[in-house]
Protein backbone atom coordinates (compact mmCIF):
# COMPACT_ATOMS: atom_id res chain seq x y z
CA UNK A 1 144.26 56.79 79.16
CA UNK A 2 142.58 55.64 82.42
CA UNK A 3 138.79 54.20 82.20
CA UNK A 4 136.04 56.55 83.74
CA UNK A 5 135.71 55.47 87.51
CA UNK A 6 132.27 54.38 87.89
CA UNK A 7 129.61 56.76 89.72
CA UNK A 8 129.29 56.78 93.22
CA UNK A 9 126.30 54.81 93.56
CA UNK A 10 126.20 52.39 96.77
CA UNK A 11 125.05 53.22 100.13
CA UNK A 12 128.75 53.11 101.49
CA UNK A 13 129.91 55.40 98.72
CA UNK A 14 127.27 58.05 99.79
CA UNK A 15 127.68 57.51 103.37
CA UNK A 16 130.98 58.56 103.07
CA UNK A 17 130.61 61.21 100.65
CA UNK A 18 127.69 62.94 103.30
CA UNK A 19 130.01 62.54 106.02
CA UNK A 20 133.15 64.11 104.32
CA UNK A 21 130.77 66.98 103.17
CA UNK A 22 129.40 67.27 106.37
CA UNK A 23 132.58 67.18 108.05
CA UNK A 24 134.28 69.68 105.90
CA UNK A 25 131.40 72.64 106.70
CA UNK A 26 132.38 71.49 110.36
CA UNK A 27 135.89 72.17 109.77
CA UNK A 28 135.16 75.38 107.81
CA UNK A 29 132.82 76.85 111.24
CA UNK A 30 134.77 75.51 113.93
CA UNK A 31 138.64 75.62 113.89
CA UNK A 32 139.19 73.16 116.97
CA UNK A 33 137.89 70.44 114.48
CA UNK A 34 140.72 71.02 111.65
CA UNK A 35 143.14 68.57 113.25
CA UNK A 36 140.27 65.83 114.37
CA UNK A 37 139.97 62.80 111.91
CA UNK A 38 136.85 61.64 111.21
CA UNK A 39 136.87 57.89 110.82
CA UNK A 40 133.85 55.22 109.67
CA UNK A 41 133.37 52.05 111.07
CA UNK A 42 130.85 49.37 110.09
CA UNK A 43 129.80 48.68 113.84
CA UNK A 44 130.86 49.82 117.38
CA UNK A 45 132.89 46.53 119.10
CA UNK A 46 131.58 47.76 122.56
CA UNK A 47 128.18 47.69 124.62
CA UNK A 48 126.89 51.09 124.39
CA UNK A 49 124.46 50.51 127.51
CA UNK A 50 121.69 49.48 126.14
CA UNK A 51 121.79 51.95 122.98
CA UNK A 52 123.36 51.27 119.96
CA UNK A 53 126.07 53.67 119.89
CA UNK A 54 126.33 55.62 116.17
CA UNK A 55 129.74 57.22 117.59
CA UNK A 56 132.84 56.90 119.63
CA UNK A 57 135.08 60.15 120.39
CA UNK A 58 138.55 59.19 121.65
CA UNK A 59 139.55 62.67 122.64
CA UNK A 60 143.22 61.20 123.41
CA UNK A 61 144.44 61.00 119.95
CA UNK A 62 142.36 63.32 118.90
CA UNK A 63 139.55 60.97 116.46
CA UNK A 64 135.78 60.51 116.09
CA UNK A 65 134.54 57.26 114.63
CA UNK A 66 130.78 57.57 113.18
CA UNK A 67 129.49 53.96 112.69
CA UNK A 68 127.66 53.26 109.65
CA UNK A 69 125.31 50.40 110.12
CA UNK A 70 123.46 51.92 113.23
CA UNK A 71 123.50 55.66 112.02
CA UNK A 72 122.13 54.17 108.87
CA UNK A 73 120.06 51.28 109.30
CA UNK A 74 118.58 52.18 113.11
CA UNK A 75 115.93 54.90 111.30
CA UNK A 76 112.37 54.72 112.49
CA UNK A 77 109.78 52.66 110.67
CA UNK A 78 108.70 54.57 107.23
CA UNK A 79 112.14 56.53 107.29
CA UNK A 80 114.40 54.91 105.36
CA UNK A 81 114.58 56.40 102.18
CA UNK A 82 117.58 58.33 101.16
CA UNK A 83 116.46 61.45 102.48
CA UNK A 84 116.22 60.62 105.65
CA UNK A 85 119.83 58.26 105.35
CA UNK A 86 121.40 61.34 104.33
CA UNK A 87 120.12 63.81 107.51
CA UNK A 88 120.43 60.90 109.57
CA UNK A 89 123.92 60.77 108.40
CA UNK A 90 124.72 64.52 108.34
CA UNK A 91 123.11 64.83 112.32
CA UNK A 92 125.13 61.64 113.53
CA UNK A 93 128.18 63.77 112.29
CA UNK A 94 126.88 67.12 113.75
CA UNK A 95 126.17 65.45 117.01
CA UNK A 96 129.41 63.75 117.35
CA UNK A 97 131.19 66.90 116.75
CA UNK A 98 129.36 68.57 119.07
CA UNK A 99 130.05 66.06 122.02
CA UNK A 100 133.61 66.35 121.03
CA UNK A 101 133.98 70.05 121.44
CA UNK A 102 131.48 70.43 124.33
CA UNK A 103 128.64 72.25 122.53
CA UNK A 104 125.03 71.77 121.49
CA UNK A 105 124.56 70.57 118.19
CA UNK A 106 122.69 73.41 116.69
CA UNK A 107 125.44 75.98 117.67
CA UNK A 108 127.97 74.21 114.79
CA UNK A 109 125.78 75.78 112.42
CA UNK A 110 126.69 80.08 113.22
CA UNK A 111 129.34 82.00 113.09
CA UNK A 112 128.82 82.92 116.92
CA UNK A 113 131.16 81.22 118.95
């Protein structure tokens, strides 16, 4: 018999677990996301342009990469409680989707499109 795994209970573990949720409503609303992988880094290895970037879409091979420490840790003074890591989280993924497929953000959300 295996041990019980332990609980997810870091900040990594629960990144990941937001994005994966997040990214499987995505995939459920908008089929031109099924065949996009959804990758985490720790931190983009490119200038952004003055911004931090939280994301990178290579369209070529068909990938967004969301990057934890700035979607995580770049949260405005008073914000950084878990509530606010976890929409932070969920609207880094919503954005980046929305880039990808050429649409506004709130339009991932309804079945009109």
């Amino acid at each position: 018999m295996r041990p019980p795994l332990a609980p997810l209970d870091g900040r990594i573990d629960r990144f990941d677990l937001t994005v994966g949720t997040a990214v499987e409503f995505l995939r459920g609303t908008w089929p031109e996301l099924q065949d996009v992988r959804f990758e985490i880094g720790a931190m983009p290895g490119f200038d952004g342009g003055g911004e931090v970037p939280r994301w990178y879409l290579d369209r070529e091979n068909r990938r967004i990469v969301l990057f934890r420490l700035p979607i995580e840790r770049l949260l405005p003074p008073g914000h950084d409680d878990n509530a606010h890591r976890r929409m932070s989280i969920e609207s880094a993924v919503f954005r980046a989707a929305a880039e990808y497929v050429g649409r506004e953000p709130w339009d991932l959300g309804g079945h009109d499109h």
